[in-house]
C-alpha atoms as a PDB file:
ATOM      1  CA  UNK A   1    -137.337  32.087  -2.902  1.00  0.00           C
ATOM      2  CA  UNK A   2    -133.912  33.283  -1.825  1.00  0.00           C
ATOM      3  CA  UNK A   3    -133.607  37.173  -0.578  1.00  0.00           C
ATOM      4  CA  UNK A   4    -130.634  38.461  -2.582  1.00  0.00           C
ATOM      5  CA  UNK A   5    -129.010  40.548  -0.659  1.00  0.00           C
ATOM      6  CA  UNK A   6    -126.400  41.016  -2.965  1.00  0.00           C
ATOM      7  CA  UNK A   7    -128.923  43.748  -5.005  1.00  0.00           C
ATOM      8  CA  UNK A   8    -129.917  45.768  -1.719  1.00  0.00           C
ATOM      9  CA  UNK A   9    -125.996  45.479  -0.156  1.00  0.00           C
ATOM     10  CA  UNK A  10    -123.458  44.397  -3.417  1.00  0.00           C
ATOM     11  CA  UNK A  11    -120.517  45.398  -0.158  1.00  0.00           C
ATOM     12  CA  UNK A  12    -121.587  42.732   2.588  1.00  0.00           C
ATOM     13  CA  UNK A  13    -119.266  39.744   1.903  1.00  0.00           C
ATOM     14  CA  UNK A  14    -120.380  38.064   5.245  1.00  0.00           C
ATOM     15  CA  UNK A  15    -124.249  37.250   6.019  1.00  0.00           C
ATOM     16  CA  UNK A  16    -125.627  34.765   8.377  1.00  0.00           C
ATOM     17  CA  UNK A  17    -127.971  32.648   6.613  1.00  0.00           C
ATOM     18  CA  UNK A  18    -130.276  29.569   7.313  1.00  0.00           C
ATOM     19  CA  UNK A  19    -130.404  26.388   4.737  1.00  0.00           C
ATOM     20  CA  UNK A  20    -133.861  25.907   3.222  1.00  0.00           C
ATOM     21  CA  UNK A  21    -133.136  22.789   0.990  1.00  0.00           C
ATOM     22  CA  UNK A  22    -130.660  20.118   0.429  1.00  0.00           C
ATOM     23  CA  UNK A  23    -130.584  17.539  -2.703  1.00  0.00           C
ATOM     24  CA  UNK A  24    -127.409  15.746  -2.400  1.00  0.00           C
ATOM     25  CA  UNK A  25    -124.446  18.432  -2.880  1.00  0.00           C
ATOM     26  CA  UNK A  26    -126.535  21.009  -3.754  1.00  0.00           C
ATOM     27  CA  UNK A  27    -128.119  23.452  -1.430  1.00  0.00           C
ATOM     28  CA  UNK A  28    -130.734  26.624  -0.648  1.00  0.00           C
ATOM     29  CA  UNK A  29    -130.273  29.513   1.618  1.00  0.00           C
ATOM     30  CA  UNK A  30    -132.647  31.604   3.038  1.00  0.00           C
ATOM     31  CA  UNK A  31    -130.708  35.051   2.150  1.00  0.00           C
ATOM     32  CA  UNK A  32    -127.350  34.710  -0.009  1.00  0.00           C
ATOM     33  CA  UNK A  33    -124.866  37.490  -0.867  1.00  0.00           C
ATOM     34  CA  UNK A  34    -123.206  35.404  -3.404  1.00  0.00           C
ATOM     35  CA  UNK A  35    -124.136  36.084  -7.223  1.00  0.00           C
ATOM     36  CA  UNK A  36    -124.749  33.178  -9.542  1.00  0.00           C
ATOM     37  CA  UNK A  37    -123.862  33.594 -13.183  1.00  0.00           C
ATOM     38  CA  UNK A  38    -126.063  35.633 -15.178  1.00  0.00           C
ATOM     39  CA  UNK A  39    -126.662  37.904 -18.162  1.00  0.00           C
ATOM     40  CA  UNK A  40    -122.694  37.188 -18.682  1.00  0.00           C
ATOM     41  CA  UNK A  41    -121.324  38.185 -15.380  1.00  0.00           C
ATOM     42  CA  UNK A  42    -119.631  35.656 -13.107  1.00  0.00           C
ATOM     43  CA  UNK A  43    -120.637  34.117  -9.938  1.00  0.00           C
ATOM     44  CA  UNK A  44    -119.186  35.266  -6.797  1.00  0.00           C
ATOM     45  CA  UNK A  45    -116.312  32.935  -5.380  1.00  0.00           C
ATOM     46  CA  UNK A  46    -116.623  32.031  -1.875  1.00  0.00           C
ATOM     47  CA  UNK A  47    -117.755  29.455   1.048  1.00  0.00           C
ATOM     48  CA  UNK A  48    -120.900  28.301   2.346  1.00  0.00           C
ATOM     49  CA  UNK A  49    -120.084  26.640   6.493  1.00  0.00           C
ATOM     50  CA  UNK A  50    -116.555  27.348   5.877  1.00  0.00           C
ATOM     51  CA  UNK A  51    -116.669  25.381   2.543  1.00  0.00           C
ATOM     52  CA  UNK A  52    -115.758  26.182  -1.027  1.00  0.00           C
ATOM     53  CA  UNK A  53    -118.807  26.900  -3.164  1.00  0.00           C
ATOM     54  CA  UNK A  54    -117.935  24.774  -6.475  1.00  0.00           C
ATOM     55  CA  UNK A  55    -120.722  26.267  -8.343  1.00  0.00           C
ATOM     56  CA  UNK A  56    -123.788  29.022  -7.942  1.00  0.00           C
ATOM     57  CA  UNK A  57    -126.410  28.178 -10.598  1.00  0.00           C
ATOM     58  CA  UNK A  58    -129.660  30.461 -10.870  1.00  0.00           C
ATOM     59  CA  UNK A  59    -133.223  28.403 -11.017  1.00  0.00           C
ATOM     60  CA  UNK A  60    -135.937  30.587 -11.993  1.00  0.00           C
ATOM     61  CA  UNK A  61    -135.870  33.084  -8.882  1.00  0.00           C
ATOM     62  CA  UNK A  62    -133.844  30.553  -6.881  1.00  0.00           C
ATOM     63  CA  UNK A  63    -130.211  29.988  -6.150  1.00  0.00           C
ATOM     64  CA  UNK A  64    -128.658  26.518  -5.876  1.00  0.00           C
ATOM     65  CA  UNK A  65    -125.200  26.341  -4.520  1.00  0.00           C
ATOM     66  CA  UNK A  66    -123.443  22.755  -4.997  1.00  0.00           C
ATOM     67  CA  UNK A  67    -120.827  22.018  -1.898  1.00  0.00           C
ATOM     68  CA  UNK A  68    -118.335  19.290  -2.043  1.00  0.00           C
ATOM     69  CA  UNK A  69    -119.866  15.711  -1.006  1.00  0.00           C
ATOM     70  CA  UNK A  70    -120.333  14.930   2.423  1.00  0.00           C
ATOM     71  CA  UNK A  71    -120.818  18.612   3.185  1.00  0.00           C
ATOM     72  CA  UNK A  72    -123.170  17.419   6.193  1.00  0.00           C
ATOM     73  CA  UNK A  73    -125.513  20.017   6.285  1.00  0.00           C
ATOM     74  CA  UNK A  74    -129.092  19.938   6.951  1.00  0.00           C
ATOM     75  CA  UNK A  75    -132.295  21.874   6.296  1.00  0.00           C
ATOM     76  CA  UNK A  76    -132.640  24.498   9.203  1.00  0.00           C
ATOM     77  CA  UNK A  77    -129.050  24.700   9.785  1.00  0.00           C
ATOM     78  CA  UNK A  78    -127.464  28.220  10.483  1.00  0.00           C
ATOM     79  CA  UNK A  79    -124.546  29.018   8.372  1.00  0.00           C
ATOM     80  CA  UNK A  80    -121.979  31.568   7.781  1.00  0.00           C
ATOM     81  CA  UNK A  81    -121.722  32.558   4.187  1.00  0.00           C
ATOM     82  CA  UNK A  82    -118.285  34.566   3.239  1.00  0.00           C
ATOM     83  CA  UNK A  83    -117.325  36.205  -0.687  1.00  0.00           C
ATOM     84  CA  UNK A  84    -114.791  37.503  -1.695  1.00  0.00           C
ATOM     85  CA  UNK A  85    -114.780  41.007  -1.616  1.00  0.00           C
ATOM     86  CA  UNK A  86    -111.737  41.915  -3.724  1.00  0.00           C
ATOM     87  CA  UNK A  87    -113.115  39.776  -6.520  1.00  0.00           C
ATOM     88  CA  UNK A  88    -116.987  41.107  -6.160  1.00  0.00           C
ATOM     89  CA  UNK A  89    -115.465  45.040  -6.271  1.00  0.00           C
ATOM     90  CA  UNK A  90    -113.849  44.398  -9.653  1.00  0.00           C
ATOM     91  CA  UNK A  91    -116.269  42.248 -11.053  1.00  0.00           C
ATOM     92  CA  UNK A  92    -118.815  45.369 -10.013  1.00  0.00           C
ATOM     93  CA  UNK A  93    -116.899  48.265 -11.530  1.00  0.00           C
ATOM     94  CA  UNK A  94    -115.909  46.380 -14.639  1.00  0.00           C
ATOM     95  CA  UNK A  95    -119.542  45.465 -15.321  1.00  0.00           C
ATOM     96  CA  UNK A  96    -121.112  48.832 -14.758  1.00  0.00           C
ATOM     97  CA  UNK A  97    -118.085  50.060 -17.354  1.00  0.00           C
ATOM     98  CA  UNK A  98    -119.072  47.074 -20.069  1.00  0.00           C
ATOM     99  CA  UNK A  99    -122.826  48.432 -19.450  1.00  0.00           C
ATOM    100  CA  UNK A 100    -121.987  51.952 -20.045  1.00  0.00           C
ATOM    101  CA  UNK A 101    -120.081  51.186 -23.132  1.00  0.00           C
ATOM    102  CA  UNK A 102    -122.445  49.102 -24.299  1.00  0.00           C
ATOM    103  CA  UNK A 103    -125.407  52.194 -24.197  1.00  0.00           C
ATOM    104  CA  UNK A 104    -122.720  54.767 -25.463  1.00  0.00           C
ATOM    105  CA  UNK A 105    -121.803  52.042 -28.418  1.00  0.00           C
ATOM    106  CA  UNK A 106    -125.774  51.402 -28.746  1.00  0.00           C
ATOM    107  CA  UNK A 107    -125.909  55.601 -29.093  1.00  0.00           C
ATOM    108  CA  UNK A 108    -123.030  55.875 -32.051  1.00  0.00           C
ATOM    109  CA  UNK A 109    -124.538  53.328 -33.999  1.00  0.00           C
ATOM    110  CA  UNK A 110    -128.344  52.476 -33.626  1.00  0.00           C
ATOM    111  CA  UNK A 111    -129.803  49.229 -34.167  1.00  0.00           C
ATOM    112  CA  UNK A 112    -126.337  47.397 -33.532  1.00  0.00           C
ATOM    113  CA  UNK A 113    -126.842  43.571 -32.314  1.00  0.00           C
ATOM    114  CA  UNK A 114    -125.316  42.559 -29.484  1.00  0.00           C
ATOM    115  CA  UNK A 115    -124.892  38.936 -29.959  1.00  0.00           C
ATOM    116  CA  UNK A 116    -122.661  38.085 -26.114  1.00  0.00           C
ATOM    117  CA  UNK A 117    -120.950  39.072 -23.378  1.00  0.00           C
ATOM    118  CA  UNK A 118    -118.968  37.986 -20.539  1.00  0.00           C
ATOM    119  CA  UNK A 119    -117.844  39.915 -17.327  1.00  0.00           C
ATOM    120  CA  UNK A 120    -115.214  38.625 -15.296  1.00  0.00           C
ATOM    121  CA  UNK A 121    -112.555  39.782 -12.603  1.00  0.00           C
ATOM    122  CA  UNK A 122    -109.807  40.574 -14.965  1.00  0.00           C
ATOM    123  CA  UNK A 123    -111.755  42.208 -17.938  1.00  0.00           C
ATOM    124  CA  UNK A 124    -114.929  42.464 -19.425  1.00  0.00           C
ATOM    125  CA  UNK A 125    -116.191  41.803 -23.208  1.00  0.00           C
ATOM    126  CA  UNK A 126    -119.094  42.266 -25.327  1.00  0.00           C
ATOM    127  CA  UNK A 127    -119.512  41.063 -28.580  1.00  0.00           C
ATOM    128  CA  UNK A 128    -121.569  42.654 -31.692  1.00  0.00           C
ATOM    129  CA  UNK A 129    -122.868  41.771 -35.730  1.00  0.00           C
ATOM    130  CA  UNK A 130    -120.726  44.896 -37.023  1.00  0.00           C
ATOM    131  CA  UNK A 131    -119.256  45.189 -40.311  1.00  0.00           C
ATOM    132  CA  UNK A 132    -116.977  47.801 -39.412  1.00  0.00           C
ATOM    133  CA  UNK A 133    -113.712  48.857 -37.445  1.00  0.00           C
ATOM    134  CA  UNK A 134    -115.601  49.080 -34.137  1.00  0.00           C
ATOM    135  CA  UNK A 135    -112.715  50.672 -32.791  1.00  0.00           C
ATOM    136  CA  UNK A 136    -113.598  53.554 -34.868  1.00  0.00           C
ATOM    137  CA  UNK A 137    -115.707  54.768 -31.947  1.00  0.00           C
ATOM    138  CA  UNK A 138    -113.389  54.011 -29.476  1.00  0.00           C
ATOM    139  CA  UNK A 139    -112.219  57.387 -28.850  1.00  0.00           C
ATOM    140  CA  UNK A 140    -115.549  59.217 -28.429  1.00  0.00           C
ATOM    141  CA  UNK A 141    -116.892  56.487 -25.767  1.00  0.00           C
ATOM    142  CA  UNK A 142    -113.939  56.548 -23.597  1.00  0.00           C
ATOM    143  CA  UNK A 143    -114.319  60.223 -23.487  1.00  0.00           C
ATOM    144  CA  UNK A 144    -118.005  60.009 -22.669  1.00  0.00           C
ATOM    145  CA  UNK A 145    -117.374  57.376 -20.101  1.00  0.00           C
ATOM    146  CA  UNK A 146    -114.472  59.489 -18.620  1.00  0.00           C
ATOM    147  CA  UNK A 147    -117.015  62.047 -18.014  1.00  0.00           C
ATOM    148  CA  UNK A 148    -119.734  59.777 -16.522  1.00  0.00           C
ATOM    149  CA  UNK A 149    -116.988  58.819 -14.424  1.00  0.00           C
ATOM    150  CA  UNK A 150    -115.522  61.941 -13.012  1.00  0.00           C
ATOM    151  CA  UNK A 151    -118.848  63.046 -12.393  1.00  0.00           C
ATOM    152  CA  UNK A 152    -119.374  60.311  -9.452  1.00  0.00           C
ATOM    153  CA  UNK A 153    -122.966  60.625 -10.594  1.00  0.00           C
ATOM    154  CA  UNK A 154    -125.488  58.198  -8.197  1.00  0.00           C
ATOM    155  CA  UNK A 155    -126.287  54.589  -9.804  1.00  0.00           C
ATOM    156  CA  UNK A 156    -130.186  53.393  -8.786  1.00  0.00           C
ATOM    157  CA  UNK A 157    -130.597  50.012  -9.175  1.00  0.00           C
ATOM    158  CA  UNK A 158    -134.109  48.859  -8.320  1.00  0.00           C
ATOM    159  CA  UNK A 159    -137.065  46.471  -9.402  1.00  0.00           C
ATOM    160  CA  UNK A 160    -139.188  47.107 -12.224  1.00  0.00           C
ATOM    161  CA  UNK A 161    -140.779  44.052 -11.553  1.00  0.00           C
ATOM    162  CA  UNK A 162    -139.952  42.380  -8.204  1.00  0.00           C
ATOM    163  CA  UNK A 163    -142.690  39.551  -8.299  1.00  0.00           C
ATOM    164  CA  UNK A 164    -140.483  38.529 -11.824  1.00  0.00           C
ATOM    165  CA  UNK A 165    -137.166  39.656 -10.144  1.00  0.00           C
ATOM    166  CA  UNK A 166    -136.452  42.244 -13.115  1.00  0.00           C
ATOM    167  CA  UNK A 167    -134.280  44.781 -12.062  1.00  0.00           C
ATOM    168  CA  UNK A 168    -132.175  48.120 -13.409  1.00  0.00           C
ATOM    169  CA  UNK A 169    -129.797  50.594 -13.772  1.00  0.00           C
ATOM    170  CA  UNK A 170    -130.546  54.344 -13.926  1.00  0.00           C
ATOM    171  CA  UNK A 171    -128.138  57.122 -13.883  1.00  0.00           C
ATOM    172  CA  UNK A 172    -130.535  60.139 -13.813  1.00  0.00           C
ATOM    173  CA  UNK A 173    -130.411  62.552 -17.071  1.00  0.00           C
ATOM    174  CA  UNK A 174    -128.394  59.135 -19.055  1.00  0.00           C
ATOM    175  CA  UNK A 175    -130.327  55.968 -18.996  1.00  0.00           C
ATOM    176  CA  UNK A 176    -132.308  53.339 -17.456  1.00  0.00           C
ATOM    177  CA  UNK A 177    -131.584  49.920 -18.252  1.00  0.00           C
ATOM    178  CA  UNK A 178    -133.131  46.404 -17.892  1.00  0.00           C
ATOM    179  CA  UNK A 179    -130.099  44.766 -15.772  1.00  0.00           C
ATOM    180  CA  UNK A 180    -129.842  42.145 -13.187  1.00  0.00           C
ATOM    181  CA  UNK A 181    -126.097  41.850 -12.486  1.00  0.00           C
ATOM    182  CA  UNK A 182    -124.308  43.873  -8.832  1.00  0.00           C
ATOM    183  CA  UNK A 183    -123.725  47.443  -9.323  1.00  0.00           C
ATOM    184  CA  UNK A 184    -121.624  49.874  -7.469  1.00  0.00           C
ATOM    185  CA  UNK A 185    -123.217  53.172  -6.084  1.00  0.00           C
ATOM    186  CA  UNK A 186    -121.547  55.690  -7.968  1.00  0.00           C
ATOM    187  CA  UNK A 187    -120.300  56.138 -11.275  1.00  0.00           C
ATOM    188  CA  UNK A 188    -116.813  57.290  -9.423  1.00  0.00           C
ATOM    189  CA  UNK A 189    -115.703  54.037  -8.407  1.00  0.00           C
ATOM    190  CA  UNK A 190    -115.527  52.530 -12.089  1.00  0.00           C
ATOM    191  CA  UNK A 191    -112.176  54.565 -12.332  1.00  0.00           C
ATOM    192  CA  UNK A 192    -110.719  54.229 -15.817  1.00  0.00           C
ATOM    193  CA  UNK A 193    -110.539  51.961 -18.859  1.00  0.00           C
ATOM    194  CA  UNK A 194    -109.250  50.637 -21.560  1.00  0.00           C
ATOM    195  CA  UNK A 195    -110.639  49.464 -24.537  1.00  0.00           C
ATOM    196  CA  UNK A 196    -109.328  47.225 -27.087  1.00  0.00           C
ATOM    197  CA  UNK A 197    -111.039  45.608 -30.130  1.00  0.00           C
ATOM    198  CA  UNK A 198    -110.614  41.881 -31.352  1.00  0.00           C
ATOM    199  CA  UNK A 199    -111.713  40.951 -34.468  1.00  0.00           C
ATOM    200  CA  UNK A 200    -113.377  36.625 -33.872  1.00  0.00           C
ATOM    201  CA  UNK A 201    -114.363  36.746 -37.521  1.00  0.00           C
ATOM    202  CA  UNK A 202    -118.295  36.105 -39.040  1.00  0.00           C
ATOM    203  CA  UNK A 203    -118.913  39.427 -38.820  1.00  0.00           C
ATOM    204  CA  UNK A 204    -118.319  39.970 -35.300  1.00  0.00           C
ATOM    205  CA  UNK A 205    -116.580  42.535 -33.348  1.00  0.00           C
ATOM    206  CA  UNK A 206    -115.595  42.536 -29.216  1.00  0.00           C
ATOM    207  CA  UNK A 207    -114.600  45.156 -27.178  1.00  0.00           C
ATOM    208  CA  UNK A 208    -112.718  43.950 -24.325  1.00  0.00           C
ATOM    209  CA  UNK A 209    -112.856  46.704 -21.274  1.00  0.00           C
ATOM    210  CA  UNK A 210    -110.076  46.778 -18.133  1.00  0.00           C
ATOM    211  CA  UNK A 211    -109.614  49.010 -15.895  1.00  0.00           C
END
């Protein structure tokens, strides 16, 4: 199973790592820094040897990274793996701002179904089975997150279950929430937002976050 250092360190966007497994383009590290798509947030962009990792796909508690053909690497090799930091920051701060919207929208309206999401570098959305204007409760949650914000409160993230690799958020006196995605340390370096609602019909409505 691959360490993921990306949970203990989300900042290190250079690690020396060893390969563990090769299957044709696709490969294993011993330790990674580099996220793989899940629970809607993107995969970190970045090399592997010096080359461009075309896709990060998550396999149970593994990681498999697929390398261009011919990337000539073998099982025991040493290699340098390199992210992008710029991208990882943002992707960070706007997911930690969908989550918090998503308990403060959770809060205003009990029992709501959230039905997606997706967190990239630009902007983040999450999508619900609402009936309503959702942004009706725009104001009052960018208030609330304001405050979170300003406060530069701590962010624990942590196992509750590391043989399963289930992990959380807490922000002590607010929540704790089942989440498996990079966080930043403190609530401070979300900065601000803006919400905005779009209406993709069937009874849905997405909130789109940006900082």
């Amino acid at each position: 199973m691959t360490e993921k250092l990306f949970w203990s360190d989300p900042y290190l966007t250079v690690l020396e790592t060893v390969v563990t497994g090769v299957d044709g383009d696709v490969v294993t590290v011993e330790s990674t820094i580099f996220f793989a798509f899940s629970g809607g947030q993107e995969s970190d962009e970045g090399t592997i040897a010096g080359l461009p990792v075309l896709e990060a796909v998550c396999d149970g508690t593994e990681i498999r990274y697929q390398l261009p053909p011919e990337h000539g690497l073998h099982v025991g090799d040493v290699v340098e793996m390199r992210i992008d930091g710029k991208r990882r920051t943002r992707l960070m701060r706007l997911h930690f701002a969908a989550e918090l919207v998503l308990e403060l929208v959770r809060r205003a309206v009990p029992g709501i179904e959230k039905v997606g999401a997706h967190i990239a570098a630009n902007k983040a959305r999450i999508d619900f089975r609402y009936d309503h204007n959702i942004s009706e409760l725009f104001l009052g949650i960018v208030t609330e997150v304001a405050r979170i914000v300003s406060a530069d409160l701590e962010i624990t993230s942590a196992f509750e279950d590391e043989a399963t690799e289930r992990r959380y958020w807490e922000i002590a006196g607010f929540a704790r929430v089942p989440c498996g995605g990079t966080h930043p340390r403190r609530t401070g370096e979300v900065g601000g937002i803006v919400l905005a609602r779009k209406n993709p019909g069937q009874g849905l409505e997405r909130i789109e976050i940006k900082l």
